[in-house]
C-alpha atoms as a PDB file:
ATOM      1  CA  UNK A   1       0.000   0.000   0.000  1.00  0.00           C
ATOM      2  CA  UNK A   2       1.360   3.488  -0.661  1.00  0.00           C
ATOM      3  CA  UNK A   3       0.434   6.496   0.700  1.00  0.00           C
ATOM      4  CA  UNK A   4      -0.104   9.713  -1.360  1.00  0.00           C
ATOM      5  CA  UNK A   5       1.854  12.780   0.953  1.00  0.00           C
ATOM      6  CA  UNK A   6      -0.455  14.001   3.083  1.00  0.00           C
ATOM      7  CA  UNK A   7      -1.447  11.027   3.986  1.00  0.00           C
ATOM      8  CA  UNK A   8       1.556   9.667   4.880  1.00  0.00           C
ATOM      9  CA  UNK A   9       2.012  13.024   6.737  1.00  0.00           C
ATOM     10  CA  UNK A  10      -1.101  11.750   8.882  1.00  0.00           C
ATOM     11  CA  UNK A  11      -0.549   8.478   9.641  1.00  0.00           C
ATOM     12  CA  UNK A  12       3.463   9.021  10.305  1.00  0.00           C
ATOM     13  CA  UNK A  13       2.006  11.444  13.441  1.00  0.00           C
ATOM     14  CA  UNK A  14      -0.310   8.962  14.185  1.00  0.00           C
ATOM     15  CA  UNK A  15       2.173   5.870  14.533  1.00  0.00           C
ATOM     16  CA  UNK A  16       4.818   8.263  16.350  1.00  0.00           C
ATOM     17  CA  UNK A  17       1.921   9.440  18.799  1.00  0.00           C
ATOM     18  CA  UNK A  18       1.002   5.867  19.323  1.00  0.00           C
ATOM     19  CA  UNK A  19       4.007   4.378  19.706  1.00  0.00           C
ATOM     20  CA  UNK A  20       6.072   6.980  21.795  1.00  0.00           C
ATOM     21  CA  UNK A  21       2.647   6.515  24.173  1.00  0.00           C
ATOM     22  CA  UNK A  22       3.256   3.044  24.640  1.00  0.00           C
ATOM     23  CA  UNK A  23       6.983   2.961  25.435  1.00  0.00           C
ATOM     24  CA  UNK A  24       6.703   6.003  28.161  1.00  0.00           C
ATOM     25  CA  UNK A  25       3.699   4.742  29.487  1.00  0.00           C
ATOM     26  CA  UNK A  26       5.290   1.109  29.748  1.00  0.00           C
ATOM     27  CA  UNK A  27       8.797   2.506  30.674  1.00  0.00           C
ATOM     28  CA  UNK A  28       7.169   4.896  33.249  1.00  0.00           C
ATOM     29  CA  UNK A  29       4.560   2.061  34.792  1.00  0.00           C
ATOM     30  CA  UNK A  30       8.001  -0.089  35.324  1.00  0.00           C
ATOM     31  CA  UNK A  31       9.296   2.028  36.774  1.00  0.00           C
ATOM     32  CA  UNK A  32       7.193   3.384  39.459  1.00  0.00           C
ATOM     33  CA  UNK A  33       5.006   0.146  40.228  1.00  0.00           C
ATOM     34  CA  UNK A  34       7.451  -2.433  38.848  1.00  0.00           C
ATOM     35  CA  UNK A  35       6.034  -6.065  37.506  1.00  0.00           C
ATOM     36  CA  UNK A  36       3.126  -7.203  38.884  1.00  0.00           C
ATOM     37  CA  UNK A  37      -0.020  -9.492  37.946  1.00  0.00           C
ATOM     38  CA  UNK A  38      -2.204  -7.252  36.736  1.00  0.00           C
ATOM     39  CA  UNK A  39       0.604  -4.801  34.554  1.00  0.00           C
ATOM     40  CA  UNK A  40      -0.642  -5.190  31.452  1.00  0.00           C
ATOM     41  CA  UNK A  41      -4.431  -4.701  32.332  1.00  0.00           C
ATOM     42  CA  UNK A  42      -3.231  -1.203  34.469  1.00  0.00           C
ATOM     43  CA  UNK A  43      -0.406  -0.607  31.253  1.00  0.00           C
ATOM     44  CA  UNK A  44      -3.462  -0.889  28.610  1.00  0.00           C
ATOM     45  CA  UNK A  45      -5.977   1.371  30.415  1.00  0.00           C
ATOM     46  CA  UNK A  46      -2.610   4.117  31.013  1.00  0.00           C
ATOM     47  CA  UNK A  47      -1.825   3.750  27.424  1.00  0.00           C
ATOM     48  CA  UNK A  48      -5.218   4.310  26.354  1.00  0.00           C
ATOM     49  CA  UNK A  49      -5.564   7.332  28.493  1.00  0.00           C
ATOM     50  CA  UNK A  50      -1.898   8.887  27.028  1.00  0.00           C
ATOM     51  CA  UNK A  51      -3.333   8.199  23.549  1.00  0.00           C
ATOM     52  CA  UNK A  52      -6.445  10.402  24.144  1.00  0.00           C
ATOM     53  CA  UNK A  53      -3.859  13.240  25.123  1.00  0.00           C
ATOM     54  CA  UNK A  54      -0.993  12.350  23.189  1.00  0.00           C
ATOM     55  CA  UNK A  55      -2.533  11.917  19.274  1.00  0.00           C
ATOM     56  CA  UNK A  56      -4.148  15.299  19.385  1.00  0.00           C
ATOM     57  CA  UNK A  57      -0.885  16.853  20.720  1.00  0.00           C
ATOM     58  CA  UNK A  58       0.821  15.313  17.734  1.00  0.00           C
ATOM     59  CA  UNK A  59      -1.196  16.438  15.367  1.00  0.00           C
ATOM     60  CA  UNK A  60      -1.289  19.985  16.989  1.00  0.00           C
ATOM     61  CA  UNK A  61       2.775  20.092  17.807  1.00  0.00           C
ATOM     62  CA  UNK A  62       4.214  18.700  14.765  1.00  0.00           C
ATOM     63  CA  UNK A  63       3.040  21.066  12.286  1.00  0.00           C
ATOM     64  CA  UNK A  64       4.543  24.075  14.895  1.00  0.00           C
ATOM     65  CA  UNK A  65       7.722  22.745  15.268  1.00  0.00           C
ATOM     66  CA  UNK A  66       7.798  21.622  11.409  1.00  0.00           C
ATOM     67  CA  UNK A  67       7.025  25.009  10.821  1.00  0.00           C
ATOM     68  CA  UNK A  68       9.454  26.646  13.427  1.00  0.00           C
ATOM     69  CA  UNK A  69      12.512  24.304  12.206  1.00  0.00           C
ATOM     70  CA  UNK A  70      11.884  25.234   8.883  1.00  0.00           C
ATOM     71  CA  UNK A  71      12.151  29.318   9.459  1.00  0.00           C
ATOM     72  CA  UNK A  72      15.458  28.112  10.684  1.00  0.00           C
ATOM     73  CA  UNK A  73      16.781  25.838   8.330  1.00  0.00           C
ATOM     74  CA  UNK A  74      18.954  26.904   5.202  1.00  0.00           C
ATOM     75  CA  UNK A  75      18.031  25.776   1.911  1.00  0.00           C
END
């Protein structure tokens, strides 16, 4: 499957919202509670929550900074 541009513009801050959610929410969950029984149940419902906050904040952010970085990049 390929994506036409701005598509691939959409899913790529989708995936990166996504996935940087899971490993902080994981990495931070180990961290403070270590391993227990029910981890992945209380993981899951944290990751769910970060998702809610964290895919709108992508798709909010990302254009800023793109915007901001290129204002400051040479061509």
């Amino acid at each position: 499957m390929k994506f036409k541009p701005q598509q691939a513009h959409i899913v790529f801050i989708f995936l990166v919202s996504v996935m940087m959610t899971a490993v902080m929410s994981f990495a931070i969950l180990m961290l403070r509670v270590g391993w227990s029984s029910d981890f992945i149940l209380i993981w899951l419902a944290d990751f769910a929550i970060g998702c809610l906050f964290s895919i709108p904040a992508g798709f909010l952010l990302v254009p800023m900074i793109k915007r901001w970085i290129d204002k400051r990049t040479e061509t």
